[in-house]
C-alpha atoms as a PDB file:
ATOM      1  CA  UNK A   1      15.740 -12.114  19.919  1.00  0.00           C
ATOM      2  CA  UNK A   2      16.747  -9.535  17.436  1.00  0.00           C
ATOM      3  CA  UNK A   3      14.196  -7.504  15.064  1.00  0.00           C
ATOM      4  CA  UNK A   4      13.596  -8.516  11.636  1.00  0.00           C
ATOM      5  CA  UNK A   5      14.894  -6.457   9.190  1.00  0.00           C
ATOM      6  CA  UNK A   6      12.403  -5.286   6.662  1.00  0.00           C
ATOM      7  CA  UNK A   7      13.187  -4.143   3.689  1.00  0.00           C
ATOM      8  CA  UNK A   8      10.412  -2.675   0.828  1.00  0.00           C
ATOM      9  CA  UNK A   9       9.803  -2.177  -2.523  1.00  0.00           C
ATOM     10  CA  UNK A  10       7.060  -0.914  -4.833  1.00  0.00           C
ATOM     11  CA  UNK A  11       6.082  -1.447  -8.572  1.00  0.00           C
ATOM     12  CA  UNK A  12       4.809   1.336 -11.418  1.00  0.00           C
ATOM     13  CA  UNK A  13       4.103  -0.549 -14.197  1.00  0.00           C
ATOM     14  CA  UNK A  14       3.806   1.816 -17.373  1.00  0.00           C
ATOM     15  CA  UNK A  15       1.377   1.136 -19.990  1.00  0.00           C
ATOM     16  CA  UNK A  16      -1.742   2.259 -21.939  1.00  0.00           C
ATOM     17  CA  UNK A  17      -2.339  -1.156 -22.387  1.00  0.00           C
ATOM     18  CA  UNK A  18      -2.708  -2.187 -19.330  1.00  0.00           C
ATOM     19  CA  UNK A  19      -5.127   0.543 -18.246  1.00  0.00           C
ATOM     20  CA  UNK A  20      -7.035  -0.621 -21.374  1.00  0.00           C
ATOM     21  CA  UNK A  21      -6.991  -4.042 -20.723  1.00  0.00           C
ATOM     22  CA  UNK A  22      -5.417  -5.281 -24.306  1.00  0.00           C
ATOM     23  CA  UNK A  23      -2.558  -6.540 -22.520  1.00  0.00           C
ATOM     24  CA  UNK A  24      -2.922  -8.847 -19.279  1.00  0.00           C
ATOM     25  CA  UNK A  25      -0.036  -7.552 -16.426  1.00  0.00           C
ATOM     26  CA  UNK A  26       2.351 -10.548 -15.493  1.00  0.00           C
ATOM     27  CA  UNK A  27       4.873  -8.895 -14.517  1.00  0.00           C
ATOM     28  CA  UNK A  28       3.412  -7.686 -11.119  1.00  0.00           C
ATOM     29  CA  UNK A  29       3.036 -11.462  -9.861  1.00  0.00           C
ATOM     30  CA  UNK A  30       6.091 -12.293 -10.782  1.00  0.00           C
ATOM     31  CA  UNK A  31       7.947  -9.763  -8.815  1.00  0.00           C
ATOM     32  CA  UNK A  32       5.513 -10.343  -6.068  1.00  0.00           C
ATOM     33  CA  UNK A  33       6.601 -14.267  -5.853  1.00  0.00           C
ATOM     34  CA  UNK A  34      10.101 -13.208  -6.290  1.00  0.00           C
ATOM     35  CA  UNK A  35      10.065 -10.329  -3.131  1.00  0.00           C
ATOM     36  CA  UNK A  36       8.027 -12.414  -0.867  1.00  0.00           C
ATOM     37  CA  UNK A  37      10.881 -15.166  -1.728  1.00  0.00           C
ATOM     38  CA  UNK A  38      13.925 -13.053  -0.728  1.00  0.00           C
ATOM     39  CA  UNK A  39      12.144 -11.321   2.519  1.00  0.00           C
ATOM     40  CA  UNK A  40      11.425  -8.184   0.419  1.00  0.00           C
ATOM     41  CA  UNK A  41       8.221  -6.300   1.253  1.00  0.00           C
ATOM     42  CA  UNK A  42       5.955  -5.204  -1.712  1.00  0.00           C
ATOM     43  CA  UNK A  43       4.212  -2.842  -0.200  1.00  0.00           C
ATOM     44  CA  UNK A  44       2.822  -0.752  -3.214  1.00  0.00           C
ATOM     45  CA  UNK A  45       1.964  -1.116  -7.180  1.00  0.00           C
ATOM     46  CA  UNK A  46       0.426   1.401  -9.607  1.00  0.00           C
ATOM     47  CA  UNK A  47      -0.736   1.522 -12.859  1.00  0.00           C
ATOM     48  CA  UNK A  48       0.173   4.654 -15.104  1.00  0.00           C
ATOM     49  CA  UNK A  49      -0.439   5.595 -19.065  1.00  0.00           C
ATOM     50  CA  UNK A  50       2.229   6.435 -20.993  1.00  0.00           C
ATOM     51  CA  UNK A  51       1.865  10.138 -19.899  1.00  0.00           C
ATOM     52  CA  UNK A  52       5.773  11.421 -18.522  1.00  0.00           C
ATOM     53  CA  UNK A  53       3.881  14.020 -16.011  1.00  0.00           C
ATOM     54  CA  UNK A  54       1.911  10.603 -14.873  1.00  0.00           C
ATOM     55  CA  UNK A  55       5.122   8.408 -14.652  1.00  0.00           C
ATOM     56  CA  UNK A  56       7.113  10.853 -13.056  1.00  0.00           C
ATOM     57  CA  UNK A  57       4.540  11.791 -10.142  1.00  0.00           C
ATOM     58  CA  UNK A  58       3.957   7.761  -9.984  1.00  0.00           C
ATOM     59  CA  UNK A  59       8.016   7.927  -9.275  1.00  0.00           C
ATOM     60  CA  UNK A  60       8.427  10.485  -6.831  1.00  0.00           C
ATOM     61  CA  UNK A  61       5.618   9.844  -4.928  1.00  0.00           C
ATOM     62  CA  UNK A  62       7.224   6.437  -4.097  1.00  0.00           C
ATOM     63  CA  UNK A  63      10.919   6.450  -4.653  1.00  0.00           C
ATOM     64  CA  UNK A  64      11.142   8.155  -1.061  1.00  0.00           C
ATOM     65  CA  UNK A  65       8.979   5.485   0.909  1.00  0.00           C
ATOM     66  CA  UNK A  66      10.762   2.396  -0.260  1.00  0.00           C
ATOM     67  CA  UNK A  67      13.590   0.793  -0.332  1.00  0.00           C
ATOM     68  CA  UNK A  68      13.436  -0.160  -4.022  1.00  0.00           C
ATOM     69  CA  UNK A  69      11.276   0.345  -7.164  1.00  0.00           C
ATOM     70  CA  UNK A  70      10.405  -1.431 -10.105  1.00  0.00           C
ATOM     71  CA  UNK A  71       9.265  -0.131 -13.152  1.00  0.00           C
ATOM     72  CA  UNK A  72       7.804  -2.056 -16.481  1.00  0.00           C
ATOM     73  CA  UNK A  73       7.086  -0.850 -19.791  1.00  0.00           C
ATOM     74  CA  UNK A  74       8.229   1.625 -21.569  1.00  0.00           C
ATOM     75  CA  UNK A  75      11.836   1.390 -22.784  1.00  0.00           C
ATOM     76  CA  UNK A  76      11.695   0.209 -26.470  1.00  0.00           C
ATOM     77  CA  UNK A  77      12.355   2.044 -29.619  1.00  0.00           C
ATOM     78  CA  UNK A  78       8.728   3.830 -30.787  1.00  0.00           C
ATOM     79  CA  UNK A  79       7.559   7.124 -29.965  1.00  0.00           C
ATOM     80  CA  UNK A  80       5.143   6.458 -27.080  1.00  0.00           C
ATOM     81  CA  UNK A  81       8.723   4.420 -25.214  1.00  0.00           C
ATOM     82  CA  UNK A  82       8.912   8.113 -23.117  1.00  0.00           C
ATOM     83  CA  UNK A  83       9.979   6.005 -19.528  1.00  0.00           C
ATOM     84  CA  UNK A  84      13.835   7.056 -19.917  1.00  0.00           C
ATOM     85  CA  UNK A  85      12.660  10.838 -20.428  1.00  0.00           C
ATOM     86  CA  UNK A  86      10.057  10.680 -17.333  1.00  0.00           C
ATOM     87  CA  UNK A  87      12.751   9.169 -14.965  1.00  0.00           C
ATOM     88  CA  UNK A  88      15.684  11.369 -16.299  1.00  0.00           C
ATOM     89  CA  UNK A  89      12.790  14.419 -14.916  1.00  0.00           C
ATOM     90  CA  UNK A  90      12.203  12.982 -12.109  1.00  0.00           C
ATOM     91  CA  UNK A  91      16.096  12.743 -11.190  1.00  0.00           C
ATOM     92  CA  UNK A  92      16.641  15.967 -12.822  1.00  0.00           C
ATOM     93  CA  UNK A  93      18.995  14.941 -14.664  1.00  0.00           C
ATOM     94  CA  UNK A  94      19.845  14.878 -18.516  1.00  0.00           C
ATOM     95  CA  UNK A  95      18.382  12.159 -20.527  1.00  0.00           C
ATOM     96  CA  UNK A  96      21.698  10.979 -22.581  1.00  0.00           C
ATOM     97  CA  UNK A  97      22.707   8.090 -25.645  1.00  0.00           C
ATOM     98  CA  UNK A  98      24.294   5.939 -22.911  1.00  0.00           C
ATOM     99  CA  UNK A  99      27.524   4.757 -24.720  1.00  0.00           C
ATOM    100  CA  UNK A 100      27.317   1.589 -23.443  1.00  0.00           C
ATOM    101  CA  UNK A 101      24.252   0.318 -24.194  1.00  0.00           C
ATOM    102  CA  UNK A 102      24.841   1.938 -27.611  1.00  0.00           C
ATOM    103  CA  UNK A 103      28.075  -0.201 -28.269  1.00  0.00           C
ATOM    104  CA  UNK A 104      25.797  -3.150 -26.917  1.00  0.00           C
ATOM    105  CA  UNK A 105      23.443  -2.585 -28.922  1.00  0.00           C
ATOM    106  CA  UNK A 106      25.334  -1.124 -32.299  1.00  0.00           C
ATOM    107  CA  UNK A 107      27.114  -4.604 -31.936  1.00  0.00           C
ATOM    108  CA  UNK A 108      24.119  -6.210 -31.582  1.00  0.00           C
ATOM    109  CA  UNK A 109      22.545  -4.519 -34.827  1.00  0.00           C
ATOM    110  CA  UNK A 110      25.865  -5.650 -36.705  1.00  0.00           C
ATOM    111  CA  UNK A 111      26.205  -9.679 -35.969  1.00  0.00           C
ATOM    112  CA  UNK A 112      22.161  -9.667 -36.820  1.00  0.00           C
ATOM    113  CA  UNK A 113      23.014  -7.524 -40.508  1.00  0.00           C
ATOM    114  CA  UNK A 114      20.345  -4.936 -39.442  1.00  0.00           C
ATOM    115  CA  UNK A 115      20.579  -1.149 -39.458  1.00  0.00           C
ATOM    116  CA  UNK A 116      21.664   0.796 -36.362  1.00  0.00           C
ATOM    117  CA  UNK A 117      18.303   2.788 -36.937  1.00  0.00           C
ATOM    118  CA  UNK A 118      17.546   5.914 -35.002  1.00  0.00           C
ATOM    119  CA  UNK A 119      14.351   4.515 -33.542  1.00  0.00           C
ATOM    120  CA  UNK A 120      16.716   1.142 -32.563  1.00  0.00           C
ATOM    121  CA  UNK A 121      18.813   3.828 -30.943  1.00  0.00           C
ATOM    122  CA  UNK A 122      16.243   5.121 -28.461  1.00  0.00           C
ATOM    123  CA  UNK A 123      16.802   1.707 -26.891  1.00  0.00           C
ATOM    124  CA  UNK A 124      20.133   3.363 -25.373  1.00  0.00           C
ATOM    125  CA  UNK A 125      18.371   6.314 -23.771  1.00  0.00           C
ATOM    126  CA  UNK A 126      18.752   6.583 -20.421  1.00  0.00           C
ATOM    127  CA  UNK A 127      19.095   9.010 -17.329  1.00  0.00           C
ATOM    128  CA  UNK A 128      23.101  10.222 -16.964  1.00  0.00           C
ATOM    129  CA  UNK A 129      24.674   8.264 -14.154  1.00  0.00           C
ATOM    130  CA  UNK A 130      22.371   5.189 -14.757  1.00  0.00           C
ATOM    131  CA  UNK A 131      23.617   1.891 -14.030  1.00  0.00           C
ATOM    132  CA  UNK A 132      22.760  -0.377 -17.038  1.00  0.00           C
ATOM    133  CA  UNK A 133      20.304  -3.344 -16.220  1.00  0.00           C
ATOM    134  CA  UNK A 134      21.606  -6.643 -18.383  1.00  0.00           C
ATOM    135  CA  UNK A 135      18.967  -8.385 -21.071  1.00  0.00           C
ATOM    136  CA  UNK A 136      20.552 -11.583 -21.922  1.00  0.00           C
ATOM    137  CA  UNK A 137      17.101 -12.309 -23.955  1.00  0.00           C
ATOM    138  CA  UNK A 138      17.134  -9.370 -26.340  1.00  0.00           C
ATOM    139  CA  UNK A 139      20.301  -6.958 -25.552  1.00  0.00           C
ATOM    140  CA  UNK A 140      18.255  -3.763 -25.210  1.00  0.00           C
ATOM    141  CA  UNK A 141      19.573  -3.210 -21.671  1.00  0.00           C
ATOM    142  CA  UNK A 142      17.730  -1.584 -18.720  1.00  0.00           C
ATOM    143  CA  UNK A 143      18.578   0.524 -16.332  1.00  0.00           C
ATOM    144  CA  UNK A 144      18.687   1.798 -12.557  1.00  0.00           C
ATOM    145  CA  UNK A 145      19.603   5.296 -11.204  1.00  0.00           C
ATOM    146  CA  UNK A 146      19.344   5.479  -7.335  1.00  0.00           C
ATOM    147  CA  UNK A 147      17.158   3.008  -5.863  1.00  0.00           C
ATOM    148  CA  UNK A 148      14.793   2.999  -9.114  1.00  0.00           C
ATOM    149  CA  UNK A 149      15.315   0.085 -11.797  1.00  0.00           C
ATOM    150  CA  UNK A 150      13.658   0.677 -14.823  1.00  0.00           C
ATOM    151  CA  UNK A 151      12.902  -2.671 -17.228  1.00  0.00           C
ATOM    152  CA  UNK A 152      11.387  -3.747 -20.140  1.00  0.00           C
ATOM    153  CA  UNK A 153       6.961  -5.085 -20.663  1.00  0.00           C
ATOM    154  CA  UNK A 154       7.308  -7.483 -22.177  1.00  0.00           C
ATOM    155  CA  UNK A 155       7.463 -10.494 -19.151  1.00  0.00           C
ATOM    156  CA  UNK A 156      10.266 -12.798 -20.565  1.00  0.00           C
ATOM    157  CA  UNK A 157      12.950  -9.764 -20.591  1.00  0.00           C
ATOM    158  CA  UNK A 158      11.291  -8.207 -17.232  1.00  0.00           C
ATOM    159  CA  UNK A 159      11.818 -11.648 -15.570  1.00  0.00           C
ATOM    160  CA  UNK A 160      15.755 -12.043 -16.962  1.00  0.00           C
ATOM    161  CA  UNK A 161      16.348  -8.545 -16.183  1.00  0.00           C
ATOM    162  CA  UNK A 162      14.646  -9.379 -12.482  1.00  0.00           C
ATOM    163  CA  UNK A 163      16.866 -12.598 -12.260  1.00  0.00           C
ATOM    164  CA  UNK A 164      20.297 -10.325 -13.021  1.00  0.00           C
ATOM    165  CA  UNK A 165      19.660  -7.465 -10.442  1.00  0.00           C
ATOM    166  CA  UNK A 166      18.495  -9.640  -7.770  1.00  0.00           C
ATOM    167  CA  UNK A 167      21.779 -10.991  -6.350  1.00  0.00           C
ATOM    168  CA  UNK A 168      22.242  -6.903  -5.534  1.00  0.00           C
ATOM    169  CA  UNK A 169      19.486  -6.245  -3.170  1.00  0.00           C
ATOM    170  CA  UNK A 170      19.332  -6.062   0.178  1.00  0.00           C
ATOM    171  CA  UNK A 171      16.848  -8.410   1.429  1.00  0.00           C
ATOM    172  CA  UNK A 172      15.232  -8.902   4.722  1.00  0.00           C
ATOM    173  CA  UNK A 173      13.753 -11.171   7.302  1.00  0.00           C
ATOM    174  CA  UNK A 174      11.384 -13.695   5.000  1.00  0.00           C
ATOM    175  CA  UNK A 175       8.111 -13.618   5.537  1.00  0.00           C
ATOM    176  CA  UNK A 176       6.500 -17.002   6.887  1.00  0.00           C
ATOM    177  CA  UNK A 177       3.051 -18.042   6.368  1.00  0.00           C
ATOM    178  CA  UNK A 178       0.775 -20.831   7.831  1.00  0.00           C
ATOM    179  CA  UNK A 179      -2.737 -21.484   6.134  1.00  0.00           C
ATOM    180  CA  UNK A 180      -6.128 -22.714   8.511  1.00  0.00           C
ATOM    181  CA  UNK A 181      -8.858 -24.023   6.869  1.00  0.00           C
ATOM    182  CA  UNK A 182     -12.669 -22.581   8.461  1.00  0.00           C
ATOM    183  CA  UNK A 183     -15.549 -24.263   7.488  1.00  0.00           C
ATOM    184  CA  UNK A 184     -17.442 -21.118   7.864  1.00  0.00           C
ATOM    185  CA  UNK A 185     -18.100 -17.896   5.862  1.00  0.00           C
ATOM    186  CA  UNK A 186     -16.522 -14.991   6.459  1.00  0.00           C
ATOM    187  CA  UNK A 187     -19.627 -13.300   7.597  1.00  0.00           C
ATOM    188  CA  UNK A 188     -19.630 -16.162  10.575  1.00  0.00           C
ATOM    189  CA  UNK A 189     -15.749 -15.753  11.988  1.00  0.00           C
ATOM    190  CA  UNK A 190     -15.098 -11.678  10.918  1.00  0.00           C
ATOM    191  CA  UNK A 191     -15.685 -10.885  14.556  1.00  0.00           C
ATOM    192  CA  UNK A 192     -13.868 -13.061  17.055  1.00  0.00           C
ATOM    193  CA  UNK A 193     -10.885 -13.170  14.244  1.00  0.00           C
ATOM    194  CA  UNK A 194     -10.760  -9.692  14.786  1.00  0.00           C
ATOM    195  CA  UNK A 195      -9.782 -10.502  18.335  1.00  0.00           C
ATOM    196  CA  UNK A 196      -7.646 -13.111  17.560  1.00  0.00           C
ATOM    197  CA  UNK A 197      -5.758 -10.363  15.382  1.00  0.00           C
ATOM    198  CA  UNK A 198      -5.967  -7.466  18.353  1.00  0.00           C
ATOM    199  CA  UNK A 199      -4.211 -10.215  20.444  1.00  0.00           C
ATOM    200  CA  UNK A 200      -1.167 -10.963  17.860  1.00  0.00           C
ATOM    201  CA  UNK A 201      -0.544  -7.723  16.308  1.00  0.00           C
ATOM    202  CA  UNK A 202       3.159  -8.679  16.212  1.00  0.00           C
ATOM    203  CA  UNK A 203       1.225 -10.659  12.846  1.00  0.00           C
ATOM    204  CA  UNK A 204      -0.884 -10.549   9.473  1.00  0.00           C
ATOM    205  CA  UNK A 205      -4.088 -12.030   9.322  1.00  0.00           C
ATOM    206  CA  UNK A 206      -6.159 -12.360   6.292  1.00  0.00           C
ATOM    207  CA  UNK A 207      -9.492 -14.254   5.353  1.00  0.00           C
ATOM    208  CA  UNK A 208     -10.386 -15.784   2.304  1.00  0.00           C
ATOM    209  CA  UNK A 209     -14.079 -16.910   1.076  1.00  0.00           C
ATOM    210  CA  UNK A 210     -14.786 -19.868  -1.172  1.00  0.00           C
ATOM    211  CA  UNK A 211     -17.790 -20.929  -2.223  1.00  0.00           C
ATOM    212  CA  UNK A 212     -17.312 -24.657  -4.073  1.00  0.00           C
ATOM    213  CA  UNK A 213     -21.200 -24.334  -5.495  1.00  0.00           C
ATOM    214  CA  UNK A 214     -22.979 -25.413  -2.137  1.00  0.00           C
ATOM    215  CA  UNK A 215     -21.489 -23.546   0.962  1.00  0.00           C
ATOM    216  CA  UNK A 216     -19.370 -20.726   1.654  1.00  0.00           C
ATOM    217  CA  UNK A 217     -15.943 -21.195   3.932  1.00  0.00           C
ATOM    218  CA  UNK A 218     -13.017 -19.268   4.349  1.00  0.00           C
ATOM    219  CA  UNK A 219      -8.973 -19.853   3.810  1.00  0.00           C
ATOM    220  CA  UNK A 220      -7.344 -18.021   7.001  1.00  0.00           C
ATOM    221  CA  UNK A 221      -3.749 -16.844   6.314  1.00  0.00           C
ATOM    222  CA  UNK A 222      -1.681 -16.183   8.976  1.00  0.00           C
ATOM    223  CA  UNK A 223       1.896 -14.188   8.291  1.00  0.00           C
ATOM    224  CA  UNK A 224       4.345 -13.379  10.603  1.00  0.00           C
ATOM    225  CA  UNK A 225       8.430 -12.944  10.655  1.00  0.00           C
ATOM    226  CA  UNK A 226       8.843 -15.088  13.721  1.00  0.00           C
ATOM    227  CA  UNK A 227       8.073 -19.182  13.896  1.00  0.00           C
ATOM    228  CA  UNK A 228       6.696 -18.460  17.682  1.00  0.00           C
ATOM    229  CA  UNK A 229       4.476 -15.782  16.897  1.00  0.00           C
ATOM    230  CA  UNK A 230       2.998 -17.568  13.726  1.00  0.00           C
ATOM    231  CA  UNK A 231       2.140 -20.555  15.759  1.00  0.00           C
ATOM    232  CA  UNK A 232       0.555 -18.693  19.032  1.00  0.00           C
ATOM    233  CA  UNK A 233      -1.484 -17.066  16.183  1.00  0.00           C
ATOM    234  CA  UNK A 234      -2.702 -19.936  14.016  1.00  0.00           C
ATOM    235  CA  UNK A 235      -3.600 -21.709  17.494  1.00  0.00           C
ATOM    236  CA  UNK A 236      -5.584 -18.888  18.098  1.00  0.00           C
ATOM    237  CA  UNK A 237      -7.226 -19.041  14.644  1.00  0.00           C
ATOM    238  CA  UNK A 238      -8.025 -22.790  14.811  1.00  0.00           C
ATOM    239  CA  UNK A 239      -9.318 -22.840  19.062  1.00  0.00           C
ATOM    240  CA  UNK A 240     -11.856 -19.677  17.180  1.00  0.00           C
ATOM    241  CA  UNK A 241     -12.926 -22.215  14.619  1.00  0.00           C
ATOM    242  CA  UNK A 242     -12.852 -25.038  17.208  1.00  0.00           C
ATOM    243  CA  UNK A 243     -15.134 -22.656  19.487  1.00  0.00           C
ATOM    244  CA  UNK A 244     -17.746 -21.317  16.869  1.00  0.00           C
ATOM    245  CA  UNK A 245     -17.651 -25.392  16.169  1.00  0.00           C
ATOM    246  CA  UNK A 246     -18.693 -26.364  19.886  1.00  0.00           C
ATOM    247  CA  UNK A 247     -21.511 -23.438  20.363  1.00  0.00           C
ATOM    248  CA  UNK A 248     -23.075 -24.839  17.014  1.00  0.00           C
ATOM    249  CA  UNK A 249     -22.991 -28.213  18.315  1.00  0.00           C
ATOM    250  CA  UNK A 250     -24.940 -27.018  21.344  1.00  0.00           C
ATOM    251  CA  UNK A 251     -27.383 -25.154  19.352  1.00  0.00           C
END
C-alpha cells in the first residue's frame, strides 16, 4: 500500500475588522470546506491587523512550513489596503504598478465611464514577479508570488478568486471521515477513547459534546487517509460505547 501524500496549507486573514469583531470571517470556512475537499491539509490560520510588520511576520513565520498560503483582506484601493507592500517585504522584493492588472483594470475604469483614479490604481500594486490571481466578479485581480496567494475580504471575490487558482494546486490523499454517535458525555468516554486513539495512531480522533436541554452526549469523529484504518478505528469507538453500555447495565 503506498503512503498518502499530504499536502498543507495555512490561512492569514488580514483585517482590523476582524480582530474587532465588526466584520464576521467567512472566508476561513470556506477555504476550510474547499481543502478538506481536494485532500489539502489546513493546518494553520491567523488573524492579523492591518499592521505590515504584523502581516509580514504572520507570512514568514508560515510560508516555510506549508505547502501553500492564503491570505484575505487587504488589497483594495484606500490607505489602510498595505497587504501588497507587507508581502513585497517579506519577499524582498520591490512593490511595483503591475502592468497588467493596470491595463485590466484601466480598461475596466473606461467601459464603466469612471476615472482611472490614483487610489483605483493601488488595486494594481503588487510584489515584482507576482503571478496575477483572476476576479471575474470585480476585475481588481489578486495575486501569488511563490507559494503565497494573496486575495481580496470581501467573501464573494475571495471565493471566485479560490475557484480560479484551485485547478493549480497540488492536492493530496483526501481525508475520510466516519461519525459515531455516544450517548454519553465526554467526561464519561475521555479515558478509554484515549486508548482507543493510542491503539490507531495511524488516525484522528475527536469528541464532540451536545447537550439537547436534558443530557449531555458526545459526536465521535473519526479521520483517517485509509478506508481500513478508519473502520478498525470506528469499531473500536463503537465496542468502547458498547462496553461503557454493558458495565452500566450491570450496575
Amino acid at each position: 500500500m503506498s503512503s498518502p501524500k499530504i499536502v498543507t496549507a495555512a490561512m492569514v486573514a488580514i483585517g482590523d475588522e476582524l480582530l474587532s469583531g465588526r466584520t464576521k470571517d467567512k472566508n476561513i470556512g470556506h477555504l476550510a470546506e474547499m481543502m478538506t475537499m481536494v485532500g489539502i491539509d489546513l493546518r494553520e490560520v491567523r488573524i492579523v491587523p492591518d499592521e505590515e510588520a504584523s502581516i509580514v511576520e504572520a507570512i514568514n513565520a508560515v510560508r516555510d512550513r506549508y505547502d501553500y498560503i492564503f491570505t484575505s483582506g487587504g488589497i483594495g484601493p484606500t490607505h489602510d489596503d498595505i497587504t501588497a507592500d507587507a508581502v513585497s517585504r517579506a519577499f524582498s522584493v520591490d512593490c511595483i504598478y503591475d502592468e497588467r492588472a493596470m491595463a485590466l483594470l484601466g480598461a475596466m475604469y473606461e467601459r464603466r465611464g469612471m476615472e482611472f483614479s490614483d487610489a483605483r490604481k493601488r488595486m494594481a500594486r503588487m510584489p515584482e514577479g507576482s503571478r496575477l490571481i483572476p476576479n471575474p466578479v470585480s476585475t481588481a485581480p489578486g495575486f501569488a508570488i511563490g507559494n503565497v496567494h494573496v486575495m481580496a475580504g470581501v467573501p464573494q471575490v475571495f471565493q471566485a478568486m479560490l475557484d480560479a487558482i484551485m485547478p493549480e494546486l497540488q492536492t493530496g490523499t483526501p481525508l475520510l471521515s466516519q461519525s459515531v454517535r455516544s450517548p454519553y458525555s465526554e467526561g464519561d468516554i475521555g479515558t478509554p477513547l484515549t486508548e482507543v486513539q493510542k491503539n490507531h495512531p495511524e488516525t484522528s480522533i475527536g469528541s464532540y459534546p451536545k447537550f439537547d436541554g436534558k443530557v449531555f452526549s458526545t459526536d465521535i469523529v473519526v479521520r483517517a487517509r485509509d478506508h481500513q484504518a478508519l473502520a478498525a478505528a470506528a469499531a473500536d469507538v463503537q465496542a468502547m460505547i458498547d462496553a461503557i453500555a454493558a458495565s452500566r447495565a450491570k450496575a
